[in-house]
Protein backbone atom coordinates (compact mmCIF):
# COMPACT_ATOMS: atom_id res chain seq x y z
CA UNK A 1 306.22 147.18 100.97
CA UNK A 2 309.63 149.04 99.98
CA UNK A 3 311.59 146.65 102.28
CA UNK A 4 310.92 144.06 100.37
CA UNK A 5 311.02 145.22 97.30
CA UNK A 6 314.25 146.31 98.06
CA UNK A 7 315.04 142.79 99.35
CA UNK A 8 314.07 141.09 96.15
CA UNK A 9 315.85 143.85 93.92
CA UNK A 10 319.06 143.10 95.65
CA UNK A 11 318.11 139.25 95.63
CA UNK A 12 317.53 139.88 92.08
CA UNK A 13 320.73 141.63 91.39
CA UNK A 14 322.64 139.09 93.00
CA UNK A 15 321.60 136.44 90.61
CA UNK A 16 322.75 138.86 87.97
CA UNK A 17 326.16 138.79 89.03
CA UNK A 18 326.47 135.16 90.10
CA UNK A 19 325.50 134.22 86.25
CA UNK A 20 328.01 136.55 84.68
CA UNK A 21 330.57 135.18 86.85
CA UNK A 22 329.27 131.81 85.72
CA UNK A 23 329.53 133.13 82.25
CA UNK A 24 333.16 134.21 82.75
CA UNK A 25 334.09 131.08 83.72
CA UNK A 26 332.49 128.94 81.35
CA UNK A 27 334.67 131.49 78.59
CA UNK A 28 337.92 130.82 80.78
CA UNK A 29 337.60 126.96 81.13
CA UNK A 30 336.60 126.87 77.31
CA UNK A 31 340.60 128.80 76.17
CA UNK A 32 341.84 126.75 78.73
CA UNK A 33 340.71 123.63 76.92
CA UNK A 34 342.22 125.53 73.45
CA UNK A 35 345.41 126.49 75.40
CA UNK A 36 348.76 125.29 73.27
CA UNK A 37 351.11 123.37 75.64
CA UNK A 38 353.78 124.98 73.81
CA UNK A 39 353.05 128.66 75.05
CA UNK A 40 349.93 128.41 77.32
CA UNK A 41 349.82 126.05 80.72
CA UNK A 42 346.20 125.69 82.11
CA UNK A 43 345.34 124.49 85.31
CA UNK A 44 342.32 123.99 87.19
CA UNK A 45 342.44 125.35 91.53
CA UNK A 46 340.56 124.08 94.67
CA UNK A 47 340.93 125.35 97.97
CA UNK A 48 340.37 127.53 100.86
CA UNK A 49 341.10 131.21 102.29
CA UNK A 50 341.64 131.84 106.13
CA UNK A 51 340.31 135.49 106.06
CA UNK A 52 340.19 138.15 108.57
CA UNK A 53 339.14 141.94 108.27
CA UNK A 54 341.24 144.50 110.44
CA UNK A 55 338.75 146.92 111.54
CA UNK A 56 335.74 145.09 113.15
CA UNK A 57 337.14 143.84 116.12
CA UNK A 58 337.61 140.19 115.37
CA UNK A 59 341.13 138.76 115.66
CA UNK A 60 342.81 136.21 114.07
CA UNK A 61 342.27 134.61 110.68
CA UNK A 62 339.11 132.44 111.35
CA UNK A 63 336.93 132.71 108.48
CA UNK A 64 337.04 130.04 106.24
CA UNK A 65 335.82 129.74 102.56
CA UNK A 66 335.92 128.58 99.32
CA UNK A 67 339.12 129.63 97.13
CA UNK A 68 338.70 128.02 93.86
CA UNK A 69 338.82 128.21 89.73
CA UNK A 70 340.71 127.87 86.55
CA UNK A 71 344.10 129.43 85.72
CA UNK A 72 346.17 130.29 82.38
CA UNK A 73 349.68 131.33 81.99
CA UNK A 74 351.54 132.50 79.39
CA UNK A 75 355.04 130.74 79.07
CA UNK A 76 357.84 133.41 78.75
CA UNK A 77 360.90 131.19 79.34
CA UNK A 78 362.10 128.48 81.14
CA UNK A 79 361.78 130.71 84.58
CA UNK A 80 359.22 132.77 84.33
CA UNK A 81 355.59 132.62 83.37
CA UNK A 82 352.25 135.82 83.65
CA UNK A 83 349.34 133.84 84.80
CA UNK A 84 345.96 135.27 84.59
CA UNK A 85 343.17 133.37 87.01
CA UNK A 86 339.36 133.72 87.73
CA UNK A 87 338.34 132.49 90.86
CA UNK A 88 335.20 132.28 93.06
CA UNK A 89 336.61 133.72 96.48
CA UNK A 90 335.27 133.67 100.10
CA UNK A 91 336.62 136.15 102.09
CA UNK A 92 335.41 137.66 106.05
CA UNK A 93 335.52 137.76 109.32
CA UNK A 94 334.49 135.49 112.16
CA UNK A 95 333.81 135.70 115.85
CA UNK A 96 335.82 133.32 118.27
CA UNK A 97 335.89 132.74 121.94
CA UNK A 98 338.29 135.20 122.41
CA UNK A 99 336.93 137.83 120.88
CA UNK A 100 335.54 140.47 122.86
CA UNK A 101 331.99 140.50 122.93
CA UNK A 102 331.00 144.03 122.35
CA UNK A 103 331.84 144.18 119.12
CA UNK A 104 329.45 144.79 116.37
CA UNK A 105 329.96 141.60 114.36
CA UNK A 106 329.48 138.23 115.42
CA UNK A 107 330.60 137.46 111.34
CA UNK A 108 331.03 139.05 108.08
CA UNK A 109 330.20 136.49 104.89
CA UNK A 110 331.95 138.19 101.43
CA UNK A 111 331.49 136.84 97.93
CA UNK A 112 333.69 137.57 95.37
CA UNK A 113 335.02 137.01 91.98
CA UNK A 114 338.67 137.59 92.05
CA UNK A 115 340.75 138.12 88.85
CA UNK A 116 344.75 137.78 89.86
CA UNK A 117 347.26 138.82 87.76
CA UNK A 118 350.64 137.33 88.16
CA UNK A 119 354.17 137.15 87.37
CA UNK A 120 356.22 133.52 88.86
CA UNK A 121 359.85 132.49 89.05
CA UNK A 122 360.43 128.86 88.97
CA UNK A 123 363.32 127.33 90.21
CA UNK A 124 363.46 123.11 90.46
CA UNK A 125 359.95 122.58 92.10
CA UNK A 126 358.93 125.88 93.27
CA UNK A 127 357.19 128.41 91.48
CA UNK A 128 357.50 131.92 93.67
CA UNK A 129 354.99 134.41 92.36
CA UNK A 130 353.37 138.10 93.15
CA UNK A 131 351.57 140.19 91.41
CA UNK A 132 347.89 142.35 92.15
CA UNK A 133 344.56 141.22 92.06
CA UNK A 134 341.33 142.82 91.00
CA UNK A 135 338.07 141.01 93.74
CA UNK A 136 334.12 141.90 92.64
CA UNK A 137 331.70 141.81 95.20
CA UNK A 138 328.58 139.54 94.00
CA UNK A 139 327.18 139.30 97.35
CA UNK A 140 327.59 139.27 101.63
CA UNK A 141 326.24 138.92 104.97
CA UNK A 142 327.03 140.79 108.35
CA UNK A 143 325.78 139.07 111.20
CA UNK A 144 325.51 140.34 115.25
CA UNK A 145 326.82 139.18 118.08
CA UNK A 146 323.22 138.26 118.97
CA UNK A 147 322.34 136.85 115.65
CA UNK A 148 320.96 140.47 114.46
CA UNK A 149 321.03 140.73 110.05
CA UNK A 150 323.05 143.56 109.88
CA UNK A 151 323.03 142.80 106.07
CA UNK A 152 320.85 145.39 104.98
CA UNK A 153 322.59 148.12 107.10
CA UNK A 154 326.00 147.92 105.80
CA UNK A 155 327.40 150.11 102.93
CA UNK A 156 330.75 147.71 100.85
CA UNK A 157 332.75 148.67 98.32
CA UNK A 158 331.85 146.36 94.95
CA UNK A 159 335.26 147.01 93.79
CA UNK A 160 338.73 146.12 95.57
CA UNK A 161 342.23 145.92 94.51
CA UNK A 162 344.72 143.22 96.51
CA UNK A 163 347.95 142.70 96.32
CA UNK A 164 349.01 138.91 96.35
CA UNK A 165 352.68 136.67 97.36
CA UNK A 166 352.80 133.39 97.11
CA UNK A 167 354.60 130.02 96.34
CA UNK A 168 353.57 126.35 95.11
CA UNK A 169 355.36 123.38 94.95
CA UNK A 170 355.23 120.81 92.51
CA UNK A 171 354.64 116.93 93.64
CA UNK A 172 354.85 116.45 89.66
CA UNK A 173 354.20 117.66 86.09
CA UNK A 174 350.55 118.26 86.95
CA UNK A 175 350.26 118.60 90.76
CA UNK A 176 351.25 121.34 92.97
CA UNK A 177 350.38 122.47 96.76
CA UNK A 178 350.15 126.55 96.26
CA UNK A 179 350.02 129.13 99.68
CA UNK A 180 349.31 132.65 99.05
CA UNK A 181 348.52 135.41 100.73
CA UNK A 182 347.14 138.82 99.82
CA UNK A 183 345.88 142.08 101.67
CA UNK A 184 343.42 144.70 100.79
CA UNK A 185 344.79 147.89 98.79
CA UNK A 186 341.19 149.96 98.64
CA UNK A 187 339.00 149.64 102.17
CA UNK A 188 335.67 147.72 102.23
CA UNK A 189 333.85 150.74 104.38
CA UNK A 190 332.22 153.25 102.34
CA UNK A 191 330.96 155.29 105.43
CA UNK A 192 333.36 157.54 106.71
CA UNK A 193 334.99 156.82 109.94
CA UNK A 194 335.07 153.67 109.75
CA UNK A 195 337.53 150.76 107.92
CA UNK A 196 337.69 147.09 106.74
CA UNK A 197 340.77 145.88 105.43
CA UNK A 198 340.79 142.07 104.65
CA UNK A 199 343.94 139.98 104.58
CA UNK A 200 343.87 136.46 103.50
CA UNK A 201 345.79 133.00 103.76
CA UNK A 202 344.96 130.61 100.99
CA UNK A 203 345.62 127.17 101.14
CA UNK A 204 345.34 125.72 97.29
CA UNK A 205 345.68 122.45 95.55
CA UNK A 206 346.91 123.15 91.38
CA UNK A 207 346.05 120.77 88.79
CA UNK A 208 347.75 121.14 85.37
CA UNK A 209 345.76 119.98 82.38
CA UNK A 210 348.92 120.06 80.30
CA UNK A 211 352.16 118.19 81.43
């Protein structure tokens, strides 16, 4: 009986999270809407991560996810703009052929909600940016090499810090191909001897909902 009530309190927590992130959003797309064109440039994001974690054994940057949600920066001059976004993130690891196969993950599934902060250049059709971001972990899953849930076993870190490059082009006033990448500042393991450090390659499309 305690396994599963455990399994439906976490279940149940998880649904907690997903709707305040749902919340969040809803607030962000709503000043977004508001945004002056004057001093404010919203745009909307869709894309993908390439994800990897160093520490479990997996090479290579094989998990792929979701990278996508709303962004709002603040105009500062002609050059430079402080962009604040909130984004539904997929992050992990993922076995290949490769891969040797006594490692302890066949794949590691992470949810977040990523906030990134940051500050971007432009110059002609390029926008060159960095800055940190702040990534809360709604929910995961660890798998085995043998299909084993590991889930339940493994201790994560809600709360990680990243810090973010990246670039984006411009095809016009409202569309732009972005490429960013990021790496882990705080570790994923809790438990003590052990580390998970993700790095990330995201692949974006920008739409701009002000010319």
């Amino acid at each position: 009986m305690v396994p599963a009530f455990g399994s439906r309190y976490k279940k149940s927590k998880t649904m907690q999270k997903r709707k305040v992130f749902l919340l969040m959003f809803a607030l962000l797309i709503g000043s977004l809407t508001s945004a002056t064109a004057q001093r404010f440039r919203a745009s909307l994001i869709g894309g993908f991560n390439m994800a990897q974690l160093d520490g479990d054994d997996l090479s290579g940057f094989n998990k792929i996810g979701l990278n996508t949600g709303a962004k709002v920066a603040a105009v500062l001059s002609d050059r430079w703009q402080l962009s604040l976004e909130m984004l539904f993130s997929q992050q992990g690891s993922h076995r290949t052929r490769d891969d040797l196969y006594f490692g302890q993950y066949d794949n590691i599934r992470l949810n977040f909600v990523e906030t990134p902060v940051m500050i971007s250049f432009r110059d002609w059709k390029f926008h060159v940016s960095t800055g940190f971001s702040y990534a809360r972990l709604i929910s995961y899953k660890a798998e085995s090499p043998i299909g084993e849930d590991l889930t339940d076993t493994e201790t994560y870190r809600n709360d990680l810090y990243f810090w973010v490059v990246g670039a984006t082009y411009y095809f016009n006033d409202r569309w732009g191909l972005n490429v960013r990448w990021s790496r882990a500042l705080v570790d994923l393991e809790t438990r003590e001897g052990k580390t998970l450090l993700g790095r990330n390659l995201g692949i974006r499309l920008i739409y701009a909902l002000q010319k």
